[in-house]
N, C-alpha and C. Protein backbone atom coordinates (compact mmCIF):
# COMPACT_ATOMS: atom_id res chain seq x y z
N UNK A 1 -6.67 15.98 10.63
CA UNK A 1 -5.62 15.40 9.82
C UNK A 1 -5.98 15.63 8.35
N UNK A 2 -4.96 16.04 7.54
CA UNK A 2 -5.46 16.60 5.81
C UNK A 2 -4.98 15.54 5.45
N UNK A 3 -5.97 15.69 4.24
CA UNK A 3 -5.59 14.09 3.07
C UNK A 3 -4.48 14.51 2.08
N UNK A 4 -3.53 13.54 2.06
CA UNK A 4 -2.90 13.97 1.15
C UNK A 4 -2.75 13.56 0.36
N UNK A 5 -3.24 14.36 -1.22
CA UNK A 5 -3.64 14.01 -2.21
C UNK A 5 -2.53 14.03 -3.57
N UNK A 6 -2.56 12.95 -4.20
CA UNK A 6 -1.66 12.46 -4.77
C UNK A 6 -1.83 13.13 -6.05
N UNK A 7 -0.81 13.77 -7.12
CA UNK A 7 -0.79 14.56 -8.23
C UNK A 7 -0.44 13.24 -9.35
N UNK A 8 -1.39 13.38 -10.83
CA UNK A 8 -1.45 11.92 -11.85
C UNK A 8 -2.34 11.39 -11.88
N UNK A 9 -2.58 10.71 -12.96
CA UNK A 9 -4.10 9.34 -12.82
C UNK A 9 -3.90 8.70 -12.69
N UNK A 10 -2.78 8.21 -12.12
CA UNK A 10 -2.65 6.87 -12.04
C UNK A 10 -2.43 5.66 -13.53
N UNK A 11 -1.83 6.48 -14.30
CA UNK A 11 -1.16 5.82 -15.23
C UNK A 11 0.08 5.88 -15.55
N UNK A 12 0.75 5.12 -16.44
CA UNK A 12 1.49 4.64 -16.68
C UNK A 12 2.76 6.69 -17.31
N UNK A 13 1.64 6.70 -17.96
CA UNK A 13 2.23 7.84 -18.49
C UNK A 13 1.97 9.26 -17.28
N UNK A 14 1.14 9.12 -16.84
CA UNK A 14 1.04 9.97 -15.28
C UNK A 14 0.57 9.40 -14.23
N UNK A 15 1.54 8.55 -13.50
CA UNK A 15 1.66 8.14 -12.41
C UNK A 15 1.42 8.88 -10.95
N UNK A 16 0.67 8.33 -9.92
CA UNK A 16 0.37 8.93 -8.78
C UNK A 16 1.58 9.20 -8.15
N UNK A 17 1.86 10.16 -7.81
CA UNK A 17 3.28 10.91 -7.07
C UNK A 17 2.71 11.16 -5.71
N UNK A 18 3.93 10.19 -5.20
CA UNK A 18 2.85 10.06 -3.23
C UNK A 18 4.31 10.16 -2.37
N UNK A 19 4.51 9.97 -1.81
CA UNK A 19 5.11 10.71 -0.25
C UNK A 19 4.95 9.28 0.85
N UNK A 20 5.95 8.62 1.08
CA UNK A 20 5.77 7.59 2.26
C UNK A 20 5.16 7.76 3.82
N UNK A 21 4.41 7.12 4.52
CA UNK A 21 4.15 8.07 5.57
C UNK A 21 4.81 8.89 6.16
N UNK A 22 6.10 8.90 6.38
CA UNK A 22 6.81 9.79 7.05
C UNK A 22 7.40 10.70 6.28
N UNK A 23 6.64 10.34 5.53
CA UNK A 23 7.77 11.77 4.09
C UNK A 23 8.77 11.87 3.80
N UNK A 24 9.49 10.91 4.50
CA UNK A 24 10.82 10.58 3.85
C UNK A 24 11.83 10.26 2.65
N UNK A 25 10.06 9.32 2.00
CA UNK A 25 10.73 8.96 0.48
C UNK A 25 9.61 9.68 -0.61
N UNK A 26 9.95 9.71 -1.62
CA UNK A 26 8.74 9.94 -2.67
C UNK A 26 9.41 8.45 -3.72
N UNK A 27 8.22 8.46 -3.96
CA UNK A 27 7.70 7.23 -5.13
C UNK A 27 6.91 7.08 -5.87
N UNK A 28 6.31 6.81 -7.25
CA UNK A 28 5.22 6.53 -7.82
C UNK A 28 4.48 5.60 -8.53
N UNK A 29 3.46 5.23 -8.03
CA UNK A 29 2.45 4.05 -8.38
C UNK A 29 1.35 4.29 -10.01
N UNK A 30 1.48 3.23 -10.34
CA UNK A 30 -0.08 3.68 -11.23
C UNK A 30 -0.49 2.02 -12.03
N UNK A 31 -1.84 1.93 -11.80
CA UNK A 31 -2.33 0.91 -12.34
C UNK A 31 -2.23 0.31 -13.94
N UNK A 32 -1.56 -1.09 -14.02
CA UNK A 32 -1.59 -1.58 -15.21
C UNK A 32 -2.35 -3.01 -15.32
N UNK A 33 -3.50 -2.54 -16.17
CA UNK A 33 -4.32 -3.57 -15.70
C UNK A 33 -4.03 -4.73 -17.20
N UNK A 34 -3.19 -4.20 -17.67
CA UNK A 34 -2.56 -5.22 -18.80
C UNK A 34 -1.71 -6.56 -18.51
N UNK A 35 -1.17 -6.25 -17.46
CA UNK A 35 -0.37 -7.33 -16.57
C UNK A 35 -1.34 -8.15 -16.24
N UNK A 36 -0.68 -9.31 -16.07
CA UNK A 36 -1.41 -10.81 -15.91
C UNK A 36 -0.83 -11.71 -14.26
N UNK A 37 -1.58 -10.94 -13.19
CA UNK A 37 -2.89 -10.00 -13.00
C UNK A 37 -2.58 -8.85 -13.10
N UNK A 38 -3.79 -7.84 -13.21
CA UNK A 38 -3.35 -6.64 -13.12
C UNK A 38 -3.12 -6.25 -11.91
N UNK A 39 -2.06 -4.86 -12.19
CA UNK A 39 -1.17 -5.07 -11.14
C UNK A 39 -1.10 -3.49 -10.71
N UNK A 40 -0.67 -3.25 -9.74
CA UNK A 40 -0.41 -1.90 -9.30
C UNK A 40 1.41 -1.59 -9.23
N UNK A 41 1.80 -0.60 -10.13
CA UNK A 41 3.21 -0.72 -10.31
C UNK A 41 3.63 0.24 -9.47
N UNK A 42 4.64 -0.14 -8.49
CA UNK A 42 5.28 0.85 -7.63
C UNK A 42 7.11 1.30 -7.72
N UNK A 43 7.52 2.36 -8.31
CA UNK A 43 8.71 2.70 -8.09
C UNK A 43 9.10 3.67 -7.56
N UNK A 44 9.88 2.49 -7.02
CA UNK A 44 10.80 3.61 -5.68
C UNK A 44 12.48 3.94 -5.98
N UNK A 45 12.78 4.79 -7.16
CA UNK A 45 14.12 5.03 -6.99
C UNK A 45 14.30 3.89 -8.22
N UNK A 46 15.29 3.27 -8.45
CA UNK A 46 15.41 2.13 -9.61
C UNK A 46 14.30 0.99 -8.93
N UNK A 47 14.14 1.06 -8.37
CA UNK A 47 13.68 -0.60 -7.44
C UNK A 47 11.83 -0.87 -8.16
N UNK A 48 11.71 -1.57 -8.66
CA UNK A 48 10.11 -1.79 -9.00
C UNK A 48 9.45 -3.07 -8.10
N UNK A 49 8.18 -2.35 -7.46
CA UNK A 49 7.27 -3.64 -6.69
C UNK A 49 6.02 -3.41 -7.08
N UNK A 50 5.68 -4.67 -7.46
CA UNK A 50 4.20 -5.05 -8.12
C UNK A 50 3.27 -5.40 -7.11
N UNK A 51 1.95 -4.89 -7.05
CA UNK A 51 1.14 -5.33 -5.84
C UNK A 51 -0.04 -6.03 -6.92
N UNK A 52 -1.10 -6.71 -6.41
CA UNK A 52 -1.83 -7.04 -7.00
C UNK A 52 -3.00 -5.81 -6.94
N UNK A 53 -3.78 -5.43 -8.36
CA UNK A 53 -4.49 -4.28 -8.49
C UNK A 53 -5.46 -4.32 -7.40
N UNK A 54 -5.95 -5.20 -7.19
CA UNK A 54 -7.28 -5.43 -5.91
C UNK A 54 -7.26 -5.09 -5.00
N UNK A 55 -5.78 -4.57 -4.24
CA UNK A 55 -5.24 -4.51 -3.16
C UNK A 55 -5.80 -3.19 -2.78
N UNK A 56 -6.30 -2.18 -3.29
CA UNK A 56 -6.58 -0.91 -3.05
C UNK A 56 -8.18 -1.39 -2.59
N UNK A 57 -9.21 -1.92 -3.60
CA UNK A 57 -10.29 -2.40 -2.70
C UNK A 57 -10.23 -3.15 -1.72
N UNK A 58 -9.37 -4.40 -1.52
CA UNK A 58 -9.20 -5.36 -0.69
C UNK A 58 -9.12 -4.55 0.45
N UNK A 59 -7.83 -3.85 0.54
CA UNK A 59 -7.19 -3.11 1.57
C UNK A 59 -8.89 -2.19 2.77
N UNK A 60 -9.24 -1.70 1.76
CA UNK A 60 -10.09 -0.52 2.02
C UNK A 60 -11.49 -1.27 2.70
N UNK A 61 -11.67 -2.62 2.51
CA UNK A 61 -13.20 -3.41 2.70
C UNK A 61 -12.71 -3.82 3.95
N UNK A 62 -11.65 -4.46 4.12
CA UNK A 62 -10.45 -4.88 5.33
C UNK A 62 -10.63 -3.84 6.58
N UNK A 63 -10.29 -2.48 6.29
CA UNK A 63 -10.03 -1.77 6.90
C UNK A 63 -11.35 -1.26 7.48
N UNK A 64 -12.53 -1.14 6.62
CA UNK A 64 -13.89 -0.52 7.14
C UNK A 64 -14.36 -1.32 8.14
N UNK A 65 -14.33 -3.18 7.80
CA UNK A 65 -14.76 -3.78 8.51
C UNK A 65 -13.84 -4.07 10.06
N UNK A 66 -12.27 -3.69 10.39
CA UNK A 66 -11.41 -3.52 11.26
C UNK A 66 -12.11 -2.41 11.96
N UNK A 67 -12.60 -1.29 11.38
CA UNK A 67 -13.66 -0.01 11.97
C UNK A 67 -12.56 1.05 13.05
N UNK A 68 -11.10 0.97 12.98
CA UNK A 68 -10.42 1.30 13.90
C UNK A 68 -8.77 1.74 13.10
N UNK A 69 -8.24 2.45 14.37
CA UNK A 69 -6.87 3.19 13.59
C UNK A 69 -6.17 1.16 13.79
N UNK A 70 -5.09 1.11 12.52
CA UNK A 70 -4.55 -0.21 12.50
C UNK A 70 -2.81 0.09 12.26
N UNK A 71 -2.05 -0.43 12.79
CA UNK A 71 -0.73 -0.10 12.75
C UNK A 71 -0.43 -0.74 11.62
N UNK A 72 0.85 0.41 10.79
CA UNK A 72 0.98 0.01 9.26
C UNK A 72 1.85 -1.15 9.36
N UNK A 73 2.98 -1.37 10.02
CA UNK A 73 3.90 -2.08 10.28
C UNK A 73 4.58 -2.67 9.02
N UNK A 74 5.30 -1.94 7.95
CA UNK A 74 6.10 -2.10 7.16
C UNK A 74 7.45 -2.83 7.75
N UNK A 75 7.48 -4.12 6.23
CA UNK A 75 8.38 -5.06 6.60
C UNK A 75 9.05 -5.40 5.11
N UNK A 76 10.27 -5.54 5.03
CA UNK A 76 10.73 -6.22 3.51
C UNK A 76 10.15 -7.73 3.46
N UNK A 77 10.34 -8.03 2.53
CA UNK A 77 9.66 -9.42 2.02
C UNK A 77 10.75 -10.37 3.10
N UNK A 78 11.40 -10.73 3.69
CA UNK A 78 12.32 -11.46 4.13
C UNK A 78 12.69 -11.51 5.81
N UNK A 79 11.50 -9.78 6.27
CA UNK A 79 11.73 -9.99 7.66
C UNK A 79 10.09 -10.37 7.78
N UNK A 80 9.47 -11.19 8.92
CA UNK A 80 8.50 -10.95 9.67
C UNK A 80 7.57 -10.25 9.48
N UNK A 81 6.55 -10.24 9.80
CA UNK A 81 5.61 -8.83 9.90
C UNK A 81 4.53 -8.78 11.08
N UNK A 82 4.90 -8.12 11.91
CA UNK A 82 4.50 -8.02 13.32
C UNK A 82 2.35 -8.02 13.28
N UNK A 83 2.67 -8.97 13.71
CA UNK A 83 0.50 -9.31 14.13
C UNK A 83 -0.31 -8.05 14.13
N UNK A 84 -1.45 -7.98 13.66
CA UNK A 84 -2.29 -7.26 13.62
C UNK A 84 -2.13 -6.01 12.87
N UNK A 85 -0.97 -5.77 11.59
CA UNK A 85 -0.81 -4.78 11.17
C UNK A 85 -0.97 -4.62 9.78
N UNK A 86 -1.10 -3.83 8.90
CA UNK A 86 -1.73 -3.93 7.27
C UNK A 86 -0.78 -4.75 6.75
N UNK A 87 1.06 -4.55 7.37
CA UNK A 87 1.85 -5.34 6.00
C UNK A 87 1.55 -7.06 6.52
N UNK A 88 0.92 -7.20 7.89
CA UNK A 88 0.71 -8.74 7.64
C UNK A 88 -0.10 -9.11 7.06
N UNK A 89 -1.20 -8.28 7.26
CA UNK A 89 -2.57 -8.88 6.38
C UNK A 89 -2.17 -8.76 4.94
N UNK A 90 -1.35 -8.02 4.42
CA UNK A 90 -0.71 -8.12 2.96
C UNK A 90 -0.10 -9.27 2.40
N UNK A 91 -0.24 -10.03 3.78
CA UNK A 91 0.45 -11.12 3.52
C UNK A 91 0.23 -12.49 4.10
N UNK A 92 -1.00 -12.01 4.32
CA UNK A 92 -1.60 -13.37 5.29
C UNK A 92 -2.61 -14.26 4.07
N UNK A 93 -2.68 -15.74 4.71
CA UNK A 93 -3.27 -16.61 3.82
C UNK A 93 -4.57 -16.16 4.20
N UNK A 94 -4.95 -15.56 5.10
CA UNK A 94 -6.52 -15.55 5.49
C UNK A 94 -6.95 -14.29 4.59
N UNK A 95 -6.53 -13.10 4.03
CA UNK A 95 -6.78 -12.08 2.97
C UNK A 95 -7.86 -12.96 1.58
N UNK A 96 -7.86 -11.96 0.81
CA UNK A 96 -8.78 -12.58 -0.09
C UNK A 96 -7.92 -13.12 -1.27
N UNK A 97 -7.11 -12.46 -1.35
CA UNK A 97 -5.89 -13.26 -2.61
C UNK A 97 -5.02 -14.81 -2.33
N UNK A 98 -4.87 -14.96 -0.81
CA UNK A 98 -4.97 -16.07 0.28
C UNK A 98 -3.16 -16.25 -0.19
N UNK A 99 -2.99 -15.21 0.36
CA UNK A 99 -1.07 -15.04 0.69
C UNK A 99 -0.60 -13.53 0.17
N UNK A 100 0.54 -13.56 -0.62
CA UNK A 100 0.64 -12.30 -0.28
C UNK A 100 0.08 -11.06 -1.62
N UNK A 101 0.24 -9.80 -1.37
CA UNK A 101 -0.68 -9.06 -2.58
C UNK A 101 0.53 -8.33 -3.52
N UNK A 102 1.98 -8.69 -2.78
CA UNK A 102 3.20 -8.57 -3.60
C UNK A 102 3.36 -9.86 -4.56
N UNK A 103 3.91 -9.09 -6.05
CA UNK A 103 3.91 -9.83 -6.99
C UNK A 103 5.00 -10.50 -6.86
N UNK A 104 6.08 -9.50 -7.17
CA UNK A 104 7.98 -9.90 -7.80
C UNK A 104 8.49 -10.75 -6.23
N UNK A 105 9.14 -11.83 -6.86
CA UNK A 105 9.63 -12.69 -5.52
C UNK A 105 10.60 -11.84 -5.34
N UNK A 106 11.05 -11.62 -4.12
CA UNK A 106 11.96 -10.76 -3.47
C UNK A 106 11.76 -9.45 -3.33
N UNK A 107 10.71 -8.40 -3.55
CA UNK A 107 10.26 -7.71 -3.78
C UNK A 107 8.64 -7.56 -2.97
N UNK A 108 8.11 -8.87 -2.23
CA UNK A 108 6.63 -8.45 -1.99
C UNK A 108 6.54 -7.98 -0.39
N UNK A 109 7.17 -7.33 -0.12
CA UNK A 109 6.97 -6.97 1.15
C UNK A 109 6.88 -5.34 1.01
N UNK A 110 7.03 -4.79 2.15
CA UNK A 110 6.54 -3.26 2.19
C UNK A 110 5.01 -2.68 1.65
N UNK A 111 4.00 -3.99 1.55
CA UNK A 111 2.67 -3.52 1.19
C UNK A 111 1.95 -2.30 2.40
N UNK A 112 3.03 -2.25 3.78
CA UNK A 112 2.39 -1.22 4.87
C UNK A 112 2.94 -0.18 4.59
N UNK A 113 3.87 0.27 3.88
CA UNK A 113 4.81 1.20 3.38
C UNK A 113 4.30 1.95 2.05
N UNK A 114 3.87 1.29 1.20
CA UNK A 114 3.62 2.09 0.06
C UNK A 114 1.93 2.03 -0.17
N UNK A 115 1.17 1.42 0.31
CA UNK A 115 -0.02 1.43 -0.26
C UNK A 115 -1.22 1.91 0.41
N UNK A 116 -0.59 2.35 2.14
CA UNK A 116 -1.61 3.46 2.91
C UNK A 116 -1.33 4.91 2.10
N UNK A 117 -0.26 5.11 1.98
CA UNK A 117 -0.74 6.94 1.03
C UNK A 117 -1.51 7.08 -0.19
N UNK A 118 -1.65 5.71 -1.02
CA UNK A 118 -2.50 5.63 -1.97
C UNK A 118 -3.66 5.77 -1.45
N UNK A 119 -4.27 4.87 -1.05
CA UNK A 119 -5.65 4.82 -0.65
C UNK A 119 -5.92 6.19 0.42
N UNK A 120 -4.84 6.75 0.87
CA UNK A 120 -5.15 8.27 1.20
C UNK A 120 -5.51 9.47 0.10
N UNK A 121 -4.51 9.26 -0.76
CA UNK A 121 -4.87 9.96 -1.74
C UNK A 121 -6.32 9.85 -2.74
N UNK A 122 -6.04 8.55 -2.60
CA UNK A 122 -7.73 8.46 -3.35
C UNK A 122 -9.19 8.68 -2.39
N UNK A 123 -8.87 9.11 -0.98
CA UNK A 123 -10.17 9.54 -0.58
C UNK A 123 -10.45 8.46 0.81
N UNK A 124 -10.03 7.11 0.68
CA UNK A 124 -10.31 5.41 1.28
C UNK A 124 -10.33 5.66 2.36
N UNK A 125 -9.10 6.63 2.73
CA UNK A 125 -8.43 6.53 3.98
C UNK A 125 -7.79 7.46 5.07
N UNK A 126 -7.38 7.69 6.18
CA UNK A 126 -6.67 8.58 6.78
C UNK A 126 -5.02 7.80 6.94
N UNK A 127 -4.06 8.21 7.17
CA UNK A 127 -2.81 7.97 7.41
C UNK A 127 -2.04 9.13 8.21
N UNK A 128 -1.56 8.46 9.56
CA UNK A 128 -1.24 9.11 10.37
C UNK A 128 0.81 9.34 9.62
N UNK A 129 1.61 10.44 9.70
CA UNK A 129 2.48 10.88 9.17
C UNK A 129 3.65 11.22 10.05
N UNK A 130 4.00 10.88 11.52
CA UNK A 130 5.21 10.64 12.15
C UNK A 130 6.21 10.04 11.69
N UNK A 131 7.39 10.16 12.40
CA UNK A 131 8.55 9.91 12.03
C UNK A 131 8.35 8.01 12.12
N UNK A 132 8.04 7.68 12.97
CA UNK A 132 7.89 5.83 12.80
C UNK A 132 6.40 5.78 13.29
N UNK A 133 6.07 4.82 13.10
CA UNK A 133 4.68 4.00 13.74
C UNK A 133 3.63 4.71 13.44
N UNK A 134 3.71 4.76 12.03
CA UNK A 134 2.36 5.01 11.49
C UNK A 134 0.95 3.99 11.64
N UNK A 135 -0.09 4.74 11.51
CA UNK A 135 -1.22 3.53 11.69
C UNK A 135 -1.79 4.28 10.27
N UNK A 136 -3.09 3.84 10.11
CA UNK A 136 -4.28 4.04 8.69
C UNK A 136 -5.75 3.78 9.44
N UNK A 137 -6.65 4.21 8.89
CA UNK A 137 -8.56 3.46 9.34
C UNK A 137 -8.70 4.64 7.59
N UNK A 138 -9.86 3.31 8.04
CA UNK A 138 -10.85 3.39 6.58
C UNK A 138 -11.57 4.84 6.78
N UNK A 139 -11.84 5.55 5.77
CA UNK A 139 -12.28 7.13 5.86
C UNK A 139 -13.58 6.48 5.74
C-alpha cells in the first residue's frame, strides 16, 4: 500500500492538499497554532472544520497502542458514530481532550473522514482507499 503524500507545509499560506480516503473529495488542512486552542484548519469546498491541533499526535499514540487495522467510520456531528472506530474515539469522553477533537458546534464530526490522510501523509500512518469502509493502523 503507497503513502500518500500530501503537497504544502501545512500552513496557512501552503496548506496540505490531501484526497479523502476514497478519493472522492479533495480538501485542505494546515495548522494554526494562533487559535485559542490551536487548531488544525480543514476546508472542504466553502465549509470550514476545526479539529483540535493534538489530534494528529493523539490520533497516532491511540492508534500504535490499538496495534491493529481500525475502521475509520466517518460520521457528521449529528449522526452516531458506530463503536470501535477513529470518528468515535474523536469523540469519546475517554480520549485525552475528554469529548470531542472537533471545534465549530455543528461542524465536529467527520474527524474519520478528514484526519486519516493527514497522518498518512505525514508518515503516522497507512490508510486503506476503497470506495466505502476504509480502516487506518499506526505505521
Amino acid at each position: 500500500m503507497a503513502t500518500k503524500s500530501a503537497s504544502g507545509q501545512g500552513t496557512k499560506e501552503q496548506p496540505w492538499k490531501l484526497k479523502t480516503p476514497s478519493g472522492s473529495s479533495e480538501y485542505t488542512m494546515y495548522k494554526d497554532e494562533t487559535l485559542d486552542p490551536p487548531a488544525i484548519v480543514c476546508q472542504v469546498g466553502t465549509t470550514q472544520l476545526r479539529y483540535h491541533a493534538r489530534a494528529i499526535e493523539d490520533l497516532h499514540a491511540m492508534l500504535t497502542k490499538h496495534g491493529d487495522w481500525m475502521p475509520l467510520g466517518s460520521a457528521d456531528e449529528q449522526k452516531p458514530a458506530a463503536e470501535g472506530t477513529v470518528e468515535a474515539w474523536g469523540r469519546s469522553p475517554k480520549n485525552p481532550v475528554k469529548g470531542w477533537y472537533g471545534l465549530k458546534k455543528g461542524y465536529r464530526g467527520r474527524f474519520g473522514m478528514y484526519l486519516p490522510p493527514l497522518l498518512e501523509s505525514l508518515g503516522l500512518a497507512e490508510v486503506t482507499h476503497d470506495a466505502k469502509n476504509n480502516k487506518m493502523r499506526a505505521k
